[in-house]
PDB file of N, CA and C in Angstrom:
ATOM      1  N   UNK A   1      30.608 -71.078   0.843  1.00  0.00           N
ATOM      2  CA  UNK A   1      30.356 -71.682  -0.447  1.00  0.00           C
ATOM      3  C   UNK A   1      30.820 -73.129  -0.396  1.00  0.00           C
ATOM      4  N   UNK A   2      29.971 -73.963  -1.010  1.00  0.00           N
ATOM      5  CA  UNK A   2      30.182 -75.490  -0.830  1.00  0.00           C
ATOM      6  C   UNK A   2      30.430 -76.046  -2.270  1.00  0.00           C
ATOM      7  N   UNK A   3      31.277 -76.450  -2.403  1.00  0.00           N
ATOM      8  CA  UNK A   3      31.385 -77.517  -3.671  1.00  0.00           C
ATOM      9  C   UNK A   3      30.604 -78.693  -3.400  1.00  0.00           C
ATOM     10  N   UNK A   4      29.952 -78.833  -4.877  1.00  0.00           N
ATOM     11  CA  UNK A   4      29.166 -80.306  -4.941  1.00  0.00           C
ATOM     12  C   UNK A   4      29.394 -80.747  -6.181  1.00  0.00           C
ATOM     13  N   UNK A   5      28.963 -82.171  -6.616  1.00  0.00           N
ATOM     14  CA  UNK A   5      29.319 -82.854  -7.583  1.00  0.00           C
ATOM     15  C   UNK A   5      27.892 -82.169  -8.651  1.00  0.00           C
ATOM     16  N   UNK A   6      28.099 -82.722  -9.516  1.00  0.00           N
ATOM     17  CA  UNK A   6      26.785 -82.032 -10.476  1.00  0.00           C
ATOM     18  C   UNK A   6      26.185 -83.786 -10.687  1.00  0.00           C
ATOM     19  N   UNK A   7      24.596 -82.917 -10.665  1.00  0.00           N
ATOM     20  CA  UNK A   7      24.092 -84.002 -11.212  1.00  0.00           C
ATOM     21  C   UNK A   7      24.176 -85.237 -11.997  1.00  0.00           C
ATOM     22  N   UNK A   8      24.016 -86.579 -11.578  1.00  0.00           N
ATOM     23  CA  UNK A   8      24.313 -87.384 -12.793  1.00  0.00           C
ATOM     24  C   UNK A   8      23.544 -87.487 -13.659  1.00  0.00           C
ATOM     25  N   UNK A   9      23.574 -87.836 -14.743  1.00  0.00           N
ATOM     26  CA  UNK A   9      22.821 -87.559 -16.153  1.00  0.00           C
ATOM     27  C   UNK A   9      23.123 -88.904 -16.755  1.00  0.00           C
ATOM     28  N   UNK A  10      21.793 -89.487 -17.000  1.00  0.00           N
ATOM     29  CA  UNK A  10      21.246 -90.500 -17.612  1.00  0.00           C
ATOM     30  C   UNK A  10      22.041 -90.764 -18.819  1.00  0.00           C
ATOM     31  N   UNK A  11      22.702 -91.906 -19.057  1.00  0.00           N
ATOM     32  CA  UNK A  11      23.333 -92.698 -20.363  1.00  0.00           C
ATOM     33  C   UNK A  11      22.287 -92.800 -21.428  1.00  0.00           C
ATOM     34  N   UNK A  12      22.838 -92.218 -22.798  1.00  0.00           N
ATOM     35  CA  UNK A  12      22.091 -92.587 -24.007  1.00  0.00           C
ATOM     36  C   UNK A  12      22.210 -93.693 -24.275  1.00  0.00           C
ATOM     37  N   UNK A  13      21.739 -94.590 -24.652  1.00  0.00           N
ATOM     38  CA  UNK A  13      21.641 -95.736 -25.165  1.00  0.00           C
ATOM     39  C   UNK A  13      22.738 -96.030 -26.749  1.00  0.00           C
ATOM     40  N   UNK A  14      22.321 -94.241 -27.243  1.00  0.00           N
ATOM     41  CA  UNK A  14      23.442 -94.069 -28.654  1.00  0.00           C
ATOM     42  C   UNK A  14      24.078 -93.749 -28.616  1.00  0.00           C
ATOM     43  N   UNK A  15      25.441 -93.692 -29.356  1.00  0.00           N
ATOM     44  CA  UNK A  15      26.737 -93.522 -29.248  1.00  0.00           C
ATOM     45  C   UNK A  15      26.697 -92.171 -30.074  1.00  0.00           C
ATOM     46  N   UNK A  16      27.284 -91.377 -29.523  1.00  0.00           N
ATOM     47  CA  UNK A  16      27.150 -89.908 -29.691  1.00  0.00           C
ATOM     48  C   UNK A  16      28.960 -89.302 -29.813  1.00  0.00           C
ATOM     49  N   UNK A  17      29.087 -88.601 -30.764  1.00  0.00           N
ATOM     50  CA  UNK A  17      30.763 -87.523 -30.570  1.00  0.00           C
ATOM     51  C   UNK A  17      30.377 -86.854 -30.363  1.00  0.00           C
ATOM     52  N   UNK A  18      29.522 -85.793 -29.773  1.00  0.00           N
ATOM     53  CA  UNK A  18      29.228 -84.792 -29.188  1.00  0.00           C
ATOM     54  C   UNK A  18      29.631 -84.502 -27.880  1.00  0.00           C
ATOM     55  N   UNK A  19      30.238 -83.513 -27.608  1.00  0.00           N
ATOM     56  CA  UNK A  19      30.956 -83.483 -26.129  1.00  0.00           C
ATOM     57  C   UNK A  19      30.119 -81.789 -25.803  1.00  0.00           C
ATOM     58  N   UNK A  20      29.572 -82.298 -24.453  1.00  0.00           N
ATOM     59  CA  UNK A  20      28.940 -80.930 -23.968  1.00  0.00           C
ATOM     60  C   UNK A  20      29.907 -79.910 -23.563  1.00  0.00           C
ATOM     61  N   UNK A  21      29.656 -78.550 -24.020  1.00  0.00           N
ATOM     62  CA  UNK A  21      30.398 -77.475 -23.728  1.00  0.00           C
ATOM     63  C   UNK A  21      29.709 -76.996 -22.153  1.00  0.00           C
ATOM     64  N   UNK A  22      30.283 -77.748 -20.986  1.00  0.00           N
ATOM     65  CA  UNK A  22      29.849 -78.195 -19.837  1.00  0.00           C
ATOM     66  C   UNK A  22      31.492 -78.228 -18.933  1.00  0.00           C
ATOM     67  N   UNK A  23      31.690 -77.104 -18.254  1.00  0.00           N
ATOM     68  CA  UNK A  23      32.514 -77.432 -17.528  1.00  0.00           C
ATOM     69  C   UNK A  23      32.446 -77.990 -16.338  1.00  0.00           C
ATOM     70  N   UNK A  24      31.624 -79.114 -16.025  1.00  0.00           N
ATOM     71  CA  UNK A  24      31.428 -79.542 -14.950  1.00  0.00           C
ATOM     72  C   UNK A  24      31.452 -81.319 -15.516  1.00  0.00           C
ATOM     73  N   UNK A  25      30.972 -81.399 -16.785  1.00  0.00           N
ATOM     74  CA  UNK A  25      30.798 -82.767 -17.202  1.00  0.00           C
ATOM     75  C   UNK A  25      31.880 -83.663 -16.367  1.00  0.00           C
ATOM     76  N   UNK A  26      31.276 -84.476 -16.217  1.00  0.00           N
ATOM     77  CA  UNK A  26      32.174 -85.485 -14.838  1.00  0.00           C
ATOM     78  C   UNK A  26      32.718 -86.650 -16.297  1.00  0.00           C
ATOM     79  N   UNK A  27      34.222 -87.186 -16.511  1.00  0.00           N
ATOM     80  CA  UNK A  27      34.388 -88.219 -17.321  1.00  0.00           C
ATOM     81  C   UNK A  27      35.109 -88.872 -16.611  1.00  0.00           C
ATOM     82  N   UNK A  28      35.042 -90.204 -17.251  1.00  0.00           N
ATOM     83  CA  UNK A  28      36.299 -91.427 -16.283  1.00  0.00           C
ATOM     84  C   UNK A  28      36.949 -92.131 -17.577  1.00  0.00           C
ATOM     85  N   UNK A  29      37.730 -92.534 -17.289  1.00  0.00           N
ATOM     86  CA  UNK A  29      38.479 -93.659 -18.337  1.00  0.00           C
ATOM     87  C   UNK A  29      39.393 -94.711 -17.308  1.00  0.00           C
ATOM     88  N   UNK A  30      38.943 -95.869 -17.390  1.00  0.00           N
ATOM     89  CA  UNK A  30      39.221 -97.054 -16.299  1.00  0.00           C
ATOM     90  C   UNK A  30      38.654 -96.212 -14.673  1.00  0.00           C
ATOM     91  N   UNK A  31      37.847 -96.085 -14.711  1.00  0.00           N
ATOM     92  CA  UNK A  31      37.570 -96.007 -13.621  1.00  0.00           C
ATOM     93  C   UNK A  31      38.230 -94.340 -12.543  1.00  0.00           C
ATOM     94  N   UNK A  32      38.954 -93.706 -13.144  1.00  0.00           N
ATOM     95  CA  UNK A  32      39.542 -92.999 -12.831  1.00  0.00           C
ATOM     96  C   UNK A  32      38.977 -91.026 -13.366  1.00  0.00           C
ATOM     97  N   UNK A  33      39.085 -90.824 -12.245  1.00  0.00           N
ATOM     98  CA  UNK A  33      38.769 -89.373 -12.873  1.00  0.00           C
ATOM     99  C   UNK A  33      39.387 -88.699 -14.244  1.00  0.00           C
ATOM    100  N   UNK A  34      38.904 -87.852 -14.966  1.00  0.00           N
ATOM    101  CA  UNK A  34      39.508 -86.945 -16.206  1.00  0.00           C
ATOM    102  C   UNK A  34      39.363 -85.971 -16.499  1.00  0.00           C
ATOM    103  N   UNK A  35      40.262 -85.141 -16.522  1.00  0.00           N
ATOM    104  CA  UNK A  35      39.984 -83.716 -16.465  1.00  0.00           C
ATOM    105  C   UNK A  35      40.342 -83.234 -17.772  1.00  0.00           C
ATOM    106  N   UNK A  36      39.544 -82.272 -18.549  1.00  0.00           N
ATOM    107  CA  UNK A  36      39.724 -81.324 -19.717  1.00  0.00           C
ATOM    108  C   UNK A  36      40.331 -80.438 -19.415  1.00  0.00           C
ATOM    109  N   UNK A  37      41.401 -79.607 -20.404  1.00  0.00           N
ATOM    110  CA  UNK A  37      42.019 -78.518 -20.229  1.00  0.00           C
ATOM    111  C   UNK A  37      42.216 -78.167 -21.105  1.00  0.00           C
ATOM    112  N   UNK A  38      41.833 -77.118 -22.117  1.00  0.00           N
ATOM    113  CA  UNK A  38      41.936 -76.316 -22.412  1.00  0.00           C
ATOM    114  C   UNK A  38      43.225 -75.536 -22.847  1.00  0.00           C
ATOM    115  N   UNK A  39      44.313 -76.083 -23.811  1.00  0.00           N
ATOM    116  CA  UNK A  39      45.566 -75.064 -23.985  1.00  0.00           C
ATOM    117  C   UNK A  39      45.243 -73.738 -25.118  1.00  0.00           C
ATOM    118  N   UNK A  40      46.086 -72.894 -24.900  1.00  0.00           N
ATOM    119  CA  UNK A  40      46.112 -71.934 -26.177  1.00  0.00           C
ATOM    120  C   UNK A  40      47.380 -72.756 -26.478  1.00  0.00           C
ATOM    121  N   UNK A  41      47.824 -72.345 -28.172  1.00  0.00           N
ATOM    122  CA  UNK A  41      48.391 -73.227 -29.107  1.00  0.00           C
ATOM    123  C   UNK A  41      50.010 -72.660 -28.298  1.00  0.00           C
ATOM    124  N   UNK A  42      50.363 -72.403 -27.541  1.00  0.00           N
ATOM    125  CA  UNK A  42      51.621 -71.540 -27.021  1.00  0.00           C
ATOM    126  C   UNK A  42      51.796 -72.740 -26.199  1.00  0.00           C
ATOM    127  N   UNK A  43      50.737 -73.123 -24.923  1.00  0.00           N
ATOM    128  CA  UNK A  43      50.882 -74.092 -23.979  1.00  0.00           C
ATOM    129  C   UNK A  43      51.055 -74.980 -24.217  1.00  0.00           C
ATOM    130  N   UNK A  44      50.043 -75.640 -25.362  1.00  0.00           N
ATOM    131  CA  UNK A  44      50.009 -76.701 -26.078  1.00  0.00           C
ATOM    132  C   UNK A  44      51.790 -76.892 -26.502  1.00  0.00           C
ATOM    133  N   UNK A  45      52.217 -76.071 -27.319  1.00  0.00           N
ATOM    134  CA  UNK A  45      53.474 -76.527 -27.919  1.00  0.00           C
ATOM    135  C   UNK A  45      54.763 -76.453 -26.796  1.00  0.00           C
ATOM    136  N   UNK A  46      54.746 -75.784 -25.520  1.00  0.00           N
ATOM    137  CA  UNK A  46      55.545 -76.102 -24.580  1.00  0.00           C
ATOM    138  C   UNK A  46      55.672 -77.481 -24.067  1.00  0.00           C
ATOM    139  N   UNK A  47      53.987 -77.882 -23.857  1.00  0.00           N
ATOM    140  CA  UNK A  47      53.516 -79.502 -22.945  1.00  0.00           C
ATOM    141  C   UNK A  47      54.334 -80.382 -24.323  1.00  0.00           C
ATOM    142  N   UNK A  48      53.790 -80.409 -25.523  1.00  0.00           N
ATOM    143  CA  UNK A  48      54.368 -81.160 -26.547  1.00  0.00           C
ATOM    144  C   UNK A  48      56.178 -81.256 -26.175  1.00  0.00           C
ATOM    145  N   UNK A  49      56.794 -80.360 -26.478  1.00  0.00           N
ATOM    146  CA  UNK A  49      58.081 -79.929 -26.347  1.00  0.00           C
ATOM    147  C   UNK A  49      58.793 -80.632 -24.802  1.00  0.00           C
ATOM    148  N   UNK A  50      58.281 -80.743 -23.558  1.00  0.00           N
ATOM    149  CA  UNK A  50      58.641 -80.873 -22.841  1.00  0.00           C
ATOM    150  C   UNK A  50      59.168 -82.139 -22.404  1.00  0.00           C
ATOM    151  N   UNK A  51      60.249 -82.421 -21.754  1.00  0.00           N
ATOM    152  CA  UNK A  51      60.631 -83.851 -21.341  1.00  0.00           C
ATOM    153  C   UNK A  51      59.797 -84.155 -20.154  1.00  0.00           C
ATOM    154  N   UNK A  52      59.864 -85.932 -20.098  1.00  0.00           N
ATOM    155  CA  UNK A  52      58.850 -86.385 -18.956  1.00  0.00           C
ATOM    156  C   UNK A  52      60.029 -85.841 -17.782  1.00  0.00           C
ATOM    157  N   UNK A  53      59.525 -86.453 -16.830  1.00  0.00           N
ATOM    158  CA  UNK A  53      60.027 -85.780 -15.325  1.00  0.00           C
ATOM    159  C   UNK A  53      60.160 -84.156 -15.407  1.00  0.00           C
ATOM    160  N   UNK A  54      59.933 -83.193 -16.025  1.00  0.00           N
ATOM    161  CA  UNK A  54      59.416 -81.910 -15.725  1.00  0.00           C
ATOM    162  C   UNK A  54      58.066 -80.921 -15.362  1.00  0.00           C
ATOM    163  N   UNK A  55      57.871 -80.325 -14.947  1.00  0.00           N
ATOM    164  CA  UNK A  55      56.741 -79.896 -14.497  1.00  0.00           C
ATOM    165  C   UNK A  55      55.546 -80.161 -15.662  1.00  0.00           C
ATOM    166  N   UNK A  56      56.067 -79.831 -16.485  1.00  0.00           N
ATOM    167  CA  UNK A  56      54.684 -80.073 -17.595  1.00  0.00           C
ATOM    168  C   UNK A  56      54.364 -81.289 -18.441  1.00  0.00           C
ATOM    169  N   UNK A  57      56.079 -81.970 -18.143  1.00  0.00           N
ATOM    170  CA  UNK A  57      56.548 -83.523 -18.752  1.00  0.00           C
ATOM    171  C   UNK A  57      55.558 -84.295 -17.784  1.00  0.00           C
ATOM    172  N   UNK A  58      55.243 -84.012 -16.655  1.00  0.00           N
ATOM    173  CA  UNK A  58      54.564 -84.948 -15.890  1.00  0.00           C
ATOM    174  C   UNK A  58      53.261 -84.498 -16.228  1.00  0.00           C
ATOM    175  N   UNK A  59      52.975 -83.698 -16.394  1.00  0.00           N
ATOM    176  CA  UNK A  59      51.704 -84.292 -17.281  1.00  0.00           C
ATOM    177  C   UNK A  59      50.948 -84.757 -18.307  1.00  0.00           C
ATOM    178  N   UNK A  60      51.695 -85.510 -19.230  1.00  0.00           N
ATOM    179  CA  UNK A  60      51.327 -86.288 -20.327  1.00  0.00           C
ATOM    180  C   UNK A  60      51.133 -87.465 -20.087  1.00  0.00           C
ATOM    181  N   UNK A  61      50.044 -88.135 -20.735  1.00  0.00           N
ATOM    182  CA  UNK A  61      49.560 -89.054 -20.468  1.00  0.00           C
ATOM    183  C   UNK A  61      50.634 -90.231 -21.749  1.00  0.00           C
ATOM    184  N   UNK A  62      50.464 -91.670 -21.183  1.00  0.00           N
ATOM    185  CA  UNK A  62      51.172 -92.295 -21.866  1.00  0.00           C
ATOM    186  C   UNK A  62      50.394 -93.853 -21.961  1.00  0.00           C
ATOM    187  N   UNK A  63      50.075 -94.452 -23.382  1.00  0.00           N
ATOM    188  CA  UNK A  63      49.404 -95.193 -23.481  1.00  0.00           C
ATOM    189  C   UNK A  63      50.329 -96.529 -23.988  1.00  0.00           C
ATOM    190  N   UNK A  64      49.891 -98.016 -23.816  1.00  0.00           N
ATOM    191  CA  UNK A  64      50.569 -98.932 -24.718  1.00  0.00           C
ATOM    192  C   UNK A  64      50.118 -99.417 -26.039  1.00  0.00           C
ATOM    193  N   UNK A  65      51.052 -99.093 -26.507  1.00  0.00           N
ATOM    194  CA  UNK A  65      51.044 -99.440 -28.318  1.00  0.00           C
ATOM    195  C   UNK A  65      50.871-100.244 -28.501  1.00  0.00           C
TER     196      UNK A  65
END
């Protein structure tokens, strides 16, 4: 079995909030890969809860204000 990238798919011209229920949809932000995930509200409130430098602390993203 081979992994492959999925098709690329043509840019709308319109600005759309619609996000395909597509687990393959490829996204970037600066240039960089992005991955969706999916918490149940349990995970969610651990990742919230968690300090940075811990397993789940390292994964929050952090933006400038």
């Amino acid at each position: 079995m081979s992994l492959t990238n999925p098709p690329v798919k043509e840019e709308s011209s319109e600005a759309t909030d619609e996000v395909e229920d597509d687990p393959q949809v490829d996204l970037t932000h600066g240039n960089r890969k992005v991955w969706l995930v999916k918490f149940t509200e349990e995970m969610y409130n651990a990742w919230v809860d968690s300090p940075p430098g811990t397993e789940l602390g390292t994964m929050k993203l952090y933006t400038d204000s």
